[in-house]
PDB file of N, CA and C in Angstrom:
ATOM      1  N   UNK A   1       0.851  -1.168   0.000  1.00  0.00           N
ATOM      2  CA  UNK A   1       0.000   0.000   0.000  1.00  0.00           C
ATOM      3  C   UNK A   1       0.900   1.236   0.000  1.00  0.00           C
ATOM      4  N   UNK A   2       0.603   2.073  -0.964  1.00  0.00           N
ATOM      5  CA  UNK A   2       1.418   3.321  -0.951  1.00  0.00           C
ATOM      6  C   UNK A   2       1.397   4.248   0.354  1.00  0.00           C
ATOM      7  N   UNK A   3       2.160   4.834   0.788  1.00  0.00           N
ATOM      8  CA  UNK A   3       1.882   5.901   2.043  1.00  0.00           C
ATOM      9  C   UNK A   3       1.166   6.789   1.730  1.00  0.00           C
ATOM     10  N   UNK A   4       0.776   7.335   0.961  1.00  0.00           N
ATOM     11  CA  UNK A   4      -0.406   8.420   0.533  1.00  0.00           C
ATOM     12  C   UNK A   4      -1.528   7.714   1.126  1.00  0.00           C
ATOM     13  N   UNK A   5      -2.155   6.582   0.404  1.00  0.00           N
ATOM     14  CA  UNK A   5      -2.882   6.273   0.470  1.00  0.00           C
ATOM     15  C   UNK A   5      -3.151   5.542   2.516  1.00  0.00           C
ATOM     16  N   UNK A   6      -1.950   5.224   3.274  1.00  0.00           N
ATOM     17  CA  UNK A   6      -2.469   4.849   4.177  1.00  0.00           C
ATOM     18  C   UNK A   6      -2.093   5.987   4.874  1.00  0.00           C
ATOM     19  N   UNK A   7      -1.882   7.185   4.706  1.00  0.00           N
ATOM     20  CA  UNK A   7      -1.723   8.829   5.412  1.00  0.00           C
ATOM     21  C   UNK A   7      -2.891   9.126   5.585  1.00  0.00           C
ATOM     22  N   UNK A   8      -3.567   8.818   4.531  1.00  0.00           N
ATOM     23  CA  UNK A   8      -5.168   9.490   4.322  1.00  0.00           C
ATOM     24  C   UNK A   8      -6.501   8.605   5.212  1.00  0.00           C
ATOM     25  N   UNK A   9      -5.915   7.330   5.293  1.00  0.00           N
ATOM     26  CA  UNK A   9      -7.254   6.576   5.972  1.00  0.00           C
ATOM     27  C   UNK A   9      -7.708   6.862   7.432  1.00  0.00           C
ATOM     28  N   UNK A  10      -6.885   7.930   8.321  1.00  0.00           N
ATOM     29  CA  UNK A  10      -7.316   7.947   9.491  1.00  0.00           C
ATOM     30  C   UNK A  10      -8.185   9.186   9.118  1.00  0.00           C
ATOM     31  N   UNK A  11      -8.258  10.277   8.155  1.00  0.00           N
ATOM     32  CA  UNK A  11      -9.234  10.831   8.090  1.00  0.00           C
ATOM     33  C   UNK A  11     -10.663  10.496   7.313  1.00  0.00           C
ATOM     34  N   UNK A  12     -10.060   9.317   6.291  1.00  0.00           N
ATOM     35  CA  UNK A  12     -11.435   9.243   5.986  1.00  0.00           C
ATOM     36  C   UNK A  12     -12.187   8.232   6.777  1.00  0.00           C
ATOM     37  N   UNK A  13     -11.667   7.656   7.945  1.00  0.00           N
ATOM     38  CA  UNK A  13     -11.864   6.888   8.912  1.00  0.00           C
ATOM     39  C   UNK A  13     -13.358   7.510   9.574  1.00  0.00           C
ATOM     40  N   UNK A  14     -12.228   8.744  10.143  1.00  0.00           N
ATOM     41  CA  UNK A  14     -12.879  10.148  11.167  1.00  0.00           C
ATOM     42  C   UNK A  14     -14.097  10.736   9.894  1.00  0.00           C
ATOM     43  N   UNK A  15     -13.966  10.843   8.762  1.00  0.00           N
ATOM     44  CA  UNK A  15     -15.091  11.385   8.160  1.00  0.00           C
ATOM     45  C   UNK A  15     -16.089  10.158   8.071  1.00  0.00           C
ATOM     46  N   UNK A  16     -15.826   9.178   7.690  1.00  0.00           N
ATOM     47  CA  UNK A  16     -16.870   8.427   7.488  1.00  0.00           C
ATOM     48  C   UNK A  16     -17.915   8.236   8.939  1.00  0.00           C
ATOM     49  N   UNK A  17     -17.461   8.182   9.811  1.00  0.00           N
ATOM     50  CA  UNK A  17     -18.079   8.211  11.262  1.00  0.00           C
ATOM     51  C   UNK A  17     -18.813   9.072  11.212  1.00  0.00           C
ATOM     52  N   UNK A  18     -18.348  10.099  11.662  1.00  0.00           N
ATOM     53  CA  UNK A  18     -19.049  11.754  11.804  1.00  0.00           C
ATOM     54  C   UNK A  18     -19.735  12.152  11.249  1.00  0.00           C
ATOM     55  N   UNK A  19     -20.361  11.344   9.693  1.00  0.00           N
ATOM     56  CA  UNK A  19     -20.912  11.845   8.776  1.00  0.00           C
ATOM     57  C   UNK A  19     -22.470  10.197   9.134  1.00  0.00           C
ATOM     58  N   UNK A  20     -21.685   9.260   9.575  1.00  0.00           N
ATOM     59  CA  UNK A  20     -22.524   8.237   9.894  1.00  0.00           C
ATOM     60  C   UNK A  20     -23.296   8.480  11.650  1.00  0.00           C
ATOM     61  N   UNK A  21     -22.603   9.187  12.131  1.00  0.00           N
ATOM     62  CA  UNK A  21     -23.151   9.306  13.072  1.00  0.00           C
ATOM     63  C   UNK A  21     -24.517  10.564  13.077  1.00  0.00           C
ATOM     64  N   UNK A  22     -24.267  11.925  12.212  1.00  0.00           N
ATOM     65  CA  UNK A  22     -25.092  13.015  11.355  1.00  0.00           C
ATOM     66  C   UNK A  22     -26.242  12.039  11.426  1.00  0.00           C
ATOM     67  N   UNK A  23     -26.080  10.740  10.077  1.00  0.00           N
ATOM     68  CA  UNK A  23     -27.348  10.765   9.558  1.00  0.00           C
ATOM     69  C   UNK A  23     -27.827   9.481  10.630  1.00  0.00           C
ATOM     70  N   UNK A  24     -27.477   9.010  11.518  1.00  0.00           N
ATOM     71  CA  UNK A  24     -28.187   8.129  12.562  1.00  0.00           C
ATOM     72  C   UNK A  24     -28.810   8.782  13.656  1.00  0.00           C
ATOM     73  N   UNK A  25     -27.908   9.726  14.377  1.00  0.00           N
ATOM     74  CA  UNK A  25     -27.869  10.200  15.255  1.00  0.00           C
ATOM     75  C   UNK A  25     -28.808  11.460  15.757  1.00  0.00           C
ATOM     76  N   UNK A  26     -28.055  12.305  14.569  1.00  0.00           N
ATOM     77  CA  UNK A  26     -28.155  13.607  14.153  1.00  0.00           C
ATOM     78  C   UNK A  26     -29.546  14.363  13.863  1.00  0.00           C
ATOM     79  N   UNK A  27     -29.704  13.435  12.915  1.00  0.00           N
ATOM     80  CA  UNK A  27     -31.023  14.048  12.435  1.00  0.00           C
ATOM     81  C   UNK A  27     -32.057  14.079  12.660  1.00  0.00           C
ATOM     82  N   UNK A  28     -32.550  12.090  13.266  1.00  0.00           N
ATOM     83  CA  UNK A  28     -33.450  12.048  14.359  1.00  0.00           C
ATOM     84  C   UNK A  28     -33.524  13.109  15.035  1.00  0.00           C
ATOM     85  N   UNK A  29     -32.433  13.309  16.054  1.00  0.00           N
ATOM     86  CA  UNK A  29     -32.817  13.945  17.098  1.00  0.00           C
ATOM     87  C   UNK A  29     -33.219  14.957  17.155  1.00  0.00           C
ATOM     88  N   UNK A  30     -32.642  15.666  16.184  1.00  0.00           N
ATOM     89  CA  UNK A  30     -33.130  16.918  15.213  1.00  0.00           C
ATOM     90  C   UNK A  30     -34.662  17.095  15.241  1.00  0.00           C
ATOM     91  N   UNK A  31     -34.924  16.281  14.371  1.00  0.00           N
ATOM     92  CA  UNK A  31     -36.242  16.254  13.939  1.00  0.00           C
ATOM     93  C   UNK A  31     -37.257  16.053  15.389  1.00  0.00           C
ATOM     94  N   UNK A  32     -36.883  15.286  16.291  1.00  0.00           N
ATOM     95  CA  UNK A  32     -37.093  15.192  17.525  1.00  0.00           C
ATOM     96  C   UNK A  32     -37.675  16.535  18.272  1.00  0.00           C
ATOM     97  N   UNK A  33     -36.521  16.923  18.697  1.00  0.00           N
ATOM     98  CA  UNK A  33     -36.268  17.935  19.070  1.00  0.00           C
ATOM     99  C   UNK A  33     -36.989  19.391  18.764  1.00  0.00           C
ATOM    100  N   UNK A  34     -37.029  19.362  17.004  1.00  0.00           N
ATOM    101  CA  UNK A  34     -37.884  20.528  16.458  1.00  0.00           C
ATOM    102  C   UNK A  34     -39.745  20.223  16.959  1.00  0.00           C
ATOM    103  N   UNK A  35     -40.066  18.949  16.580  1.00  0.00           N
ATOM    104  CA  UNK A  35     -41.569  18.427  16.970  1.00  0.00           C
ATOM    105  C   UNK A  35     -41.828  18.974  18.468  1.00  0.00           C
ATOM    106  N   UNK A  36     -41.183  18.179  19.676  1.00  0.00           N
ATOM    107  CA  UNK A  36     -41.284  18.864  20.457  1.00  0.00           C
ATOM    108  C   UNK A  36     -41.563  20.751  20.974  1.00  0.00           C
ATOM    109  N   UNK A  37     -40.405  21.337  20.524  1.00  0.00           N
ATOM    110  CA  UNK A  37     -40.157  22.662  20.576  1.00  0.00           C
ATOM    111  C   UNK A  37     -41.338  22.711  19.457  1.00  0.00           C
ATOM    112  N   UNK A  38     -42.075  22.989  19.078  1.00  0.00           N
ATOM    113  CA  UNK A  38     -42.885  23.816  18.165  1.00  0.00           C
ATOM    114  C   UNK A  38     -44.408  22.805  18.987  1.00  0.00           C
ATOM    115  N   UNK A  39     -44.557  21.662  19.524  1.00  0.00           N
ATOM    116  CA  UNK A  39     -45.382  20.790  20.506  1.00  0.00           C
ATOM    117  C   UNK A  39     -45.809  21.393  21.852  1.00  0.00           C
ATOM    118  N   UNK A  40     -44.461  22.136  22.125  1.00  0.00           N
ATOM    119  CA  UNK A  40     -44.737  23.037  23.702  1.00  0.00           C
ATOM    120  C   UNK A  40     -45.418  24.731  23.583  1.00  0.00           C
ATOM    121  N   UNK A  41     -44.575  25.086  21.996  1.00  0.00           N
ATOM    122  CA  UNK A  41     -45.243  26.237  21.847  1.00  0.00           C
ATOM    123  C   UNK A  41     -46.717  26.153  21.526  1.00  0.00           C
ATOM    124  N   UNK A  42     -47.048  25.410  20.981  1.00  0.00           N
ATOM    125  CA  UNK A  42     -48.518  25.305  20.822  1.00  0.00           C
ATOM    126  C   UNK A  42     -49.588  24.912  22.008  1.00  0.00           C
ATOM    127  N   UNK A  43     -48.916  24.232  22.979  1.00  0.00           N
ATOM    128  CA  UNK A  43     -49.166  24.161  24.262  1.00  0.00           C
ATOM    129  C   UNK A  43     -49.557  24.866  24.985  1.00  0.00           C
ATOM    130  N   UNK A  44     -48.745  25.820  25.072  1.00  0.00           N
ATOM    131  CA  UNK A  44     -48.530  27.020  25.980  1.00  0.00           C
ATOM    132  C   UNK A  44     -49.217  28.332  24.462  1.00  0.00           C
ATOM    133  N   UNK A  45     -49.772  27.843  23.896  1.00  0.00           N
ATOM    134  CA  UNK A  45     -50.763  28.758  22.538  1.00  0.00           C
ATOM    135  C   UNK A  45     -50.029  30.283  22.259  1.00  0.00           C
ATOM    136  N   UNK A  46     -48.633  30.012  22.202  1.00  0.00           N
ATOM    137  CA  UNK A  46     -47.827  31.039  21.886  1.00  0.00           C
ATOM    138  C   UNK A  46     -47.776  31.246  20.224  1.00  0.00           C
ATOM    139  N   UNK A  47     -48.866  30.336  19.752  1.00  0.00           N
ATOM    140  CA  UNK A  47     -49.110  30.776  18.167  1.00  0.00           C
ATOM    141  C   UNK A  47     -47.462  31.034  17.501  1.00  0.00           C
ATOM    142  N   UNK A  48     -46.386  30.138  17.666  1.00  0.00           N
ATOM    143  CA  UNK A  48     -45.274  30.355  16.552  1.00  0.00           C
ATOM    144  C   UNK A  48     -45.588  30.009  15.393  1.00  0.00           C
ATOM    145  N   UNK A  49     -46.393  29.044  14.916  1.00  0.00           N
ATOM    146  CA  UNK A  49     -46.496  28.833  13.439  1.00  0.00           C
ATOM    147  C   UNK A  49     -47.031  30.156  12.233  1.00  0.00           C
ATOM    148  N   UNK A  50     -47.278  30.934  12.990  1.00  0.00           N
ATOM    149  CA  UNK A  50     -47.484  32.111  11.941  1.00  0.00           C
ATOM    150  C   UNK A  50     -46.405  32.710  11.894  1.00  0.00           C
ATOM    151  N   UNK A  51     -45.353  32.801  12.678  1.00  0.00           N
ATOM    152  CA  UNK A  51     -44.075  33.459  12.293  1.00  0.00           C
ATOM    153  C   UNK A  51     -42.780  32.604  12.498  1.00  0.00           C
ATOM    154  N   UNK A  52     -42.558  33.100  10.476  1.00  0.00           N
ATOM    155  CA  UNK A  52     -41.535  32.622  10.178  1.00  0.00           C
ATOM    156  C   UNK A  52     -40.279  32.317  10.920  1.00  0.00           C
ATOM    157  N   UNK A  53     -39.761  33.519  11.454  1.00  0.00           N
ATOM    158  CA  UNK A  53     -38.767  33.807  12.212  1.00  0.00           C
ATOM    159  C   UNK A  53     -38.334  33.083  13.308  1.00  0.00           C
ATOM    160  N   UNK A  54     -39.349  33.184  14.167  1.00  0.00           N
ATOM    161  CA  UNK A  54     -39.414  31.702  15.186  1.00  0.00           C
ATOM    162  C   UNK A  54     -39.245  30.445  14.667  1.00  0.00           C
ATOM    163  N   UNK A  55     -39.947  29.827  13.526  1.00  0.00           N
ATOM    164  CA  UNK A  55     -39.917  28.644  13.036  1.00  0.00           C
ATOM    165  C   UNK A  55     -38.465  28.474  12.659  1.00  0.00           C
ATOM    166  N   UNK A  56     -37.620  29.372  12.007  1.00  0.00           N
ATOM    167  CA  UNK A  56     -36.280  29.274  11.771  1.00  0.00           C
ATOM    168  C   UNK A  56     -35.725  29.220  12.786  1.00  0.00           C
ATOM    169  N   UNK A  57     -35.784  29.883  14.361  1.00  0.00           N
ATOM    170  CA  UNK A  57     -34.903  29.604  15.443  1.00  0.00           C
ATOM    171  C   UNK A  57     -34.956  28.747  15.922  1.00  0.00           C
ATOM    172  N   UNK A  58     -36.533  28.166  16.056  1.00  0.00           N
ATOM    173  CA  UNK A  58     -36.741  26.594  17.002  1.00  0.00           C
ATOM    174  C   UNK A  58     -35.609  25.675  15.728  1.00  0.00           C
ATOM    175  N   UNK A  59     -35.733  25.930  14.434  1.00  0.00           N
ATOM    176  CA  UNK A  59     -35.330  24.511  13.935  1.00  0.00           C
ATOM    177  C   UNK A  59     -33.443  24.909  14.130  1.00  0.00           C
ATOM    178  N   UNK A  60     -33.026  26.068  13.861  1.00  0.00           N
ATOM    179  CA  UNK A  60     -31.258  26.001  14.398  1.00  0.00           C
ATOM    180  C   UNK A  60     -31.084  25.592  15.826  1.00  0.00           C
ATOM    181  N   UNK A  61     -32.028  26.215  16.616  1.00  0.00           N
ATOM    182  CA  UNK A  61     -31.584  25.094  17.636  1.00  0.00           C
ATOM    183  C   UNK A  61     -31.593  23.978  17.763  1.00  0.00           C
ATOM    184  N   UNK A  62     -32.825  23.413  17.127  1.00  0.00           N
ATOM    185  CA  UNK A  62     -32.942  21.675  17.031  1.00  0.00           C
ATOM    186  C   UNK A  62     -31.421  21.618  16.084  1.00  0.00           C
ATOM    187  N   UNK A  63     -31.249  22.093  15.448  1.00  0.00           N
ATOM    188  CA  UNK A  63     -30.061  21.447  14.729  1.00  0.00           C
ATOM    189  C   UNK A  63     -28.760  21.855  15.272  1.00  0.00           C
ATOM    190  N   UNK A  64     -28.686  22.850  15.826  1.00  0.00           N
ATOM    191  CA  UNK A  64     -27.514  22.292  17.044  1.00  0.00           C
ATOM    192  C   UNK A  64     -27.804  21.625  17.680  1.00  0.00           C
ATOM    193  N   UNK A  65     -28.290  21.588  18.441  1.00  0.00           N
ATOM    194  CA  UNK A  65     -28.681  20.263  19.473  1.00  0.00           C
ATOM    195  C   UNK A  65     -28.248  18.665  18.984  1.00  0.00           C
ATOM    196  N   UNK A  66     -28.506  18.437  17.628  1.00  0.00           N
ATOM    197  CA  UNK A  66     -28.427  17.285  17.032  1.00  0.00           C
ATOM    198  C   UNK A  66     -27.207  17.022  16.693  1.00  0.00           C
ATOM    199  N   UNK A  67     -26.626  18.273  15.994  1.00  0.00           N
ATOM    200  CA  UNK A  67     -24.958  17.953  15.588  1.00  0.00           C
ATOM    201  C   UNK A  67     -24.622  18.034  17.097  1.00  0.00           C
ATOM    202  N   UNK A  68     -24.871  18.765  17.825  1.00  0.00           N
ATOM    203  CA  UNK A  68     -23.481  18.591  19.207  1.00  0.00           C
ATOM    204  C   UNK A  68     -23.934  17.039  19.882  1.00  0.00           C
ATOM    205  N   UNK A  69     -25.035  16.545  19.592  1.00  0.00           N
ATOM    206  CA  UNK A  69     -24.584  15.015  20.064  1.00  0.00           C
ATOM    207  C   UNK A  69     -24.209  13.863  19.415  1.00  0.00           C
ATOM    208  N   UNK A  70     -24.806  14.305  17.800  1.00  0.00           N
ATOM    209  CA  UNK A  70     -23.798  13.933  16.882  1.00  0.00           C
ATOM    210  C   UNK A  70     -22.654  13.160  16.882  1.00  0.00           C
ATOM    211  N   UNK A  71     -21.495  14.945  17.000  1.00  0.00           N
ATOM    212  CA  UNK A  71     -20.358  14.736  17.447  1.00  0.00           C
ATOM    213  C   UNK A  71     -19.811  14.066  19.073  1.00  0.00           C
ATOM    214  N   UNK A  72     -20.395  13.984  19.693  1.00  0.00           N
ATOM    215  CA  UNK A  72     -20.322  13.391  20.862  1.00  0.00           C
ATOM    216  C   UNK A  72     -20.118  12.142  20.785  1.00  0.00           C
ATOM    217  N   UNK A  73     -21.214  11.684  19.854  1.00  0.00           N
ATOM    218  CA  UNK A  73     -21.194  10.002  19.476  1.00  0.00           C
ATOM    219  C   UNK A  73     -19.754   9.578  18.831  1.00  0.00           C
ATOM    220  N   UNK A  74     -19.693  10.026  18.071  1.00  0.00           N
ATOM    221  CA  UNK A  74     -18.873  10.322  16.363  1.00  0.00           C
ATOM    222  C   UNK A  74     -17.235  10.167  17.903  1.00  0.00           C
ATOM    223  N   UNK A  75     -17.132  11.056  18.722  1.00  0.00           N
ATOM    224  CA  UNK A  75     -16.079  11.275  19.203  1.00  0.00           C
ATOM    225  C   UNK A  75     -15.504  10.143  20.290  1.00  0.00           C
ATOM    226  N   UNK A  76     -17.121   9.684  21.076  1.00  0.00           N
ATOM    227  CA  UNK A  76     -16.827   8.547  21.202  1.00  0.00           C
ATOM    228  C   UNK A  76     -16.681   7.077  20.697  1.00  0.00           C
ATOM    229  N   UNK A  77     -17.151   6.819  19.304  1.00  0.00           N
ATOM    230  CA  UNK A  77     -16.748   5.978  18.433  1.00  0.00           C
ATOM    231  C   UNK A  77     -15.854   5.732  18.002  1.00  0.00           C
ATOM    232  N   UNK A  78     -14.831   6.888  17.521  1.00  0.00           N
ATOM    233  CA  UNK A  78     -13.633   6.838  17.258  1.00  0.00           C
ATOM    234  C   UNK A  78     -12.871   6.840  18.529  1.00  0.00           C
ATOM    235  N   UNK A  79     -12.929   6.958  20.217  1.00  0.00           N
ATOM    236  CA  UNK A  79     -12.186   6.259  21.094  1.00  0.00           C
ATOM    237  C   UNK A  79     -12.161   5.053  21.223  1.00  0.00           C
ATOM    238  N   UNK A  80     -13.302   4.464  21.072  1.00  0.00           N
ATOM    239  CA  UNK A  80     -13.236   3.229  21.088  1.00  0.00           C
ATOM    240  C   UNK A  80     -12.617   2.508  20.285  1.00  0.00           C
ATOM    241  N   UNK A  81     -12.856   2.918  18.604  1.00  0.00           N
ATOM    242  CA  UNK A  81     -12.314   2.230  17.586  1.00  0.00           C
ATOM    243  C   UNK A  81     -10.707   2.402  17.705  1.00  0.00           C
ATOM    244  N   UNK A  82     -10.152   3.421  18.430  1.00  0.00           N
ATOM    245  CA  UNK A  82      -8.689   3.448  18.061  1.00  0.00           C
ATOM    246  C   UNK A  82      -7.954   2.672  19.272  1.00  0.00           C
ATOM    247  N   UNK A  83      -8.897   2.670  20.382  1.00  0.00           N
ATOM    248  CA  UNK A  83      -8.137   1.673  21.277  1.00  0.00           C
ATOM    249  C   UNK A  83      -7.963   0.345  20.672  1.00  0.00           C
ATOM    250  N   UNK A  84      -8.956  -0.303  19.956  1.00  0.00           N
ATOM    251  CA  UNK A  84      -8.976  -1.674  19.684  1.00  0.00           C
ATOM    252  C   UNK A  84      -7.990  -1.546  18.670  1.00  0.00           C
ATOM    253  N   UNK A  85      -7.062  -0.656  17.693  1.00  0.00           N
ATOM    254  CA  UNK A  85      -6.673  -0.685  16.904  1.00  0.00           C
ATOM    255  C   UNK A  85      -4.990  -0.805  17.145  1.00  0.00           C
ATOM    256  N   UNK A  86      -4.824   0.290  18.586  1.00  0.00           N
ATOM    257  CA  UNK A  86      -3.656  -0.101  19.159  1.00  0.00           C
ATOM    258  C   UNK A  86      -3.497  -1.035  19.465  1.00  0.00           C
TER     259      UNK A  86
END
């Protein structure tokens, strides 16, 4: 195996994870997360669905929320995987 080619596999290691963990993890929770938050506002009859603006903040937060555990996963996957590797 050329060294280029095995220089490069610990990142596409780390990308393939992080990007597998996004669409397992990530997005659910996301989507989760937004249902809820727009579930409580209607609850509490704070009428957000007529404005846009709100609807865009509940969903960036749902989507931080999702990538930062995401990466959490993603970060602990790759501890694990590199211990077994040493």
């Amino acid at each position: 195996m050329s060294t280029s080619t095995y220089s490069r596999r610990p990142l596409a290691i780390a990308g393939l994870t992080y990007f597998g963990s996004v669409l397992v993890v990530g997005l659910p929770l996301m989507y989760a997360m937004y249902v809820f938050f727009v579930d409580t506002a209607i609850l509490f009859n704070l009428n957000l669905g007529a404005a846009f603006l709100w609807q865009i903040l509940l969903l960036a937060v749902a989507f931080l929320i999702g990538i930062s555990v995401a990466g959490k996963v993603a970060d602990y996957v790759l501890k694990k995987f590199s211990k077994k590797v040493e």
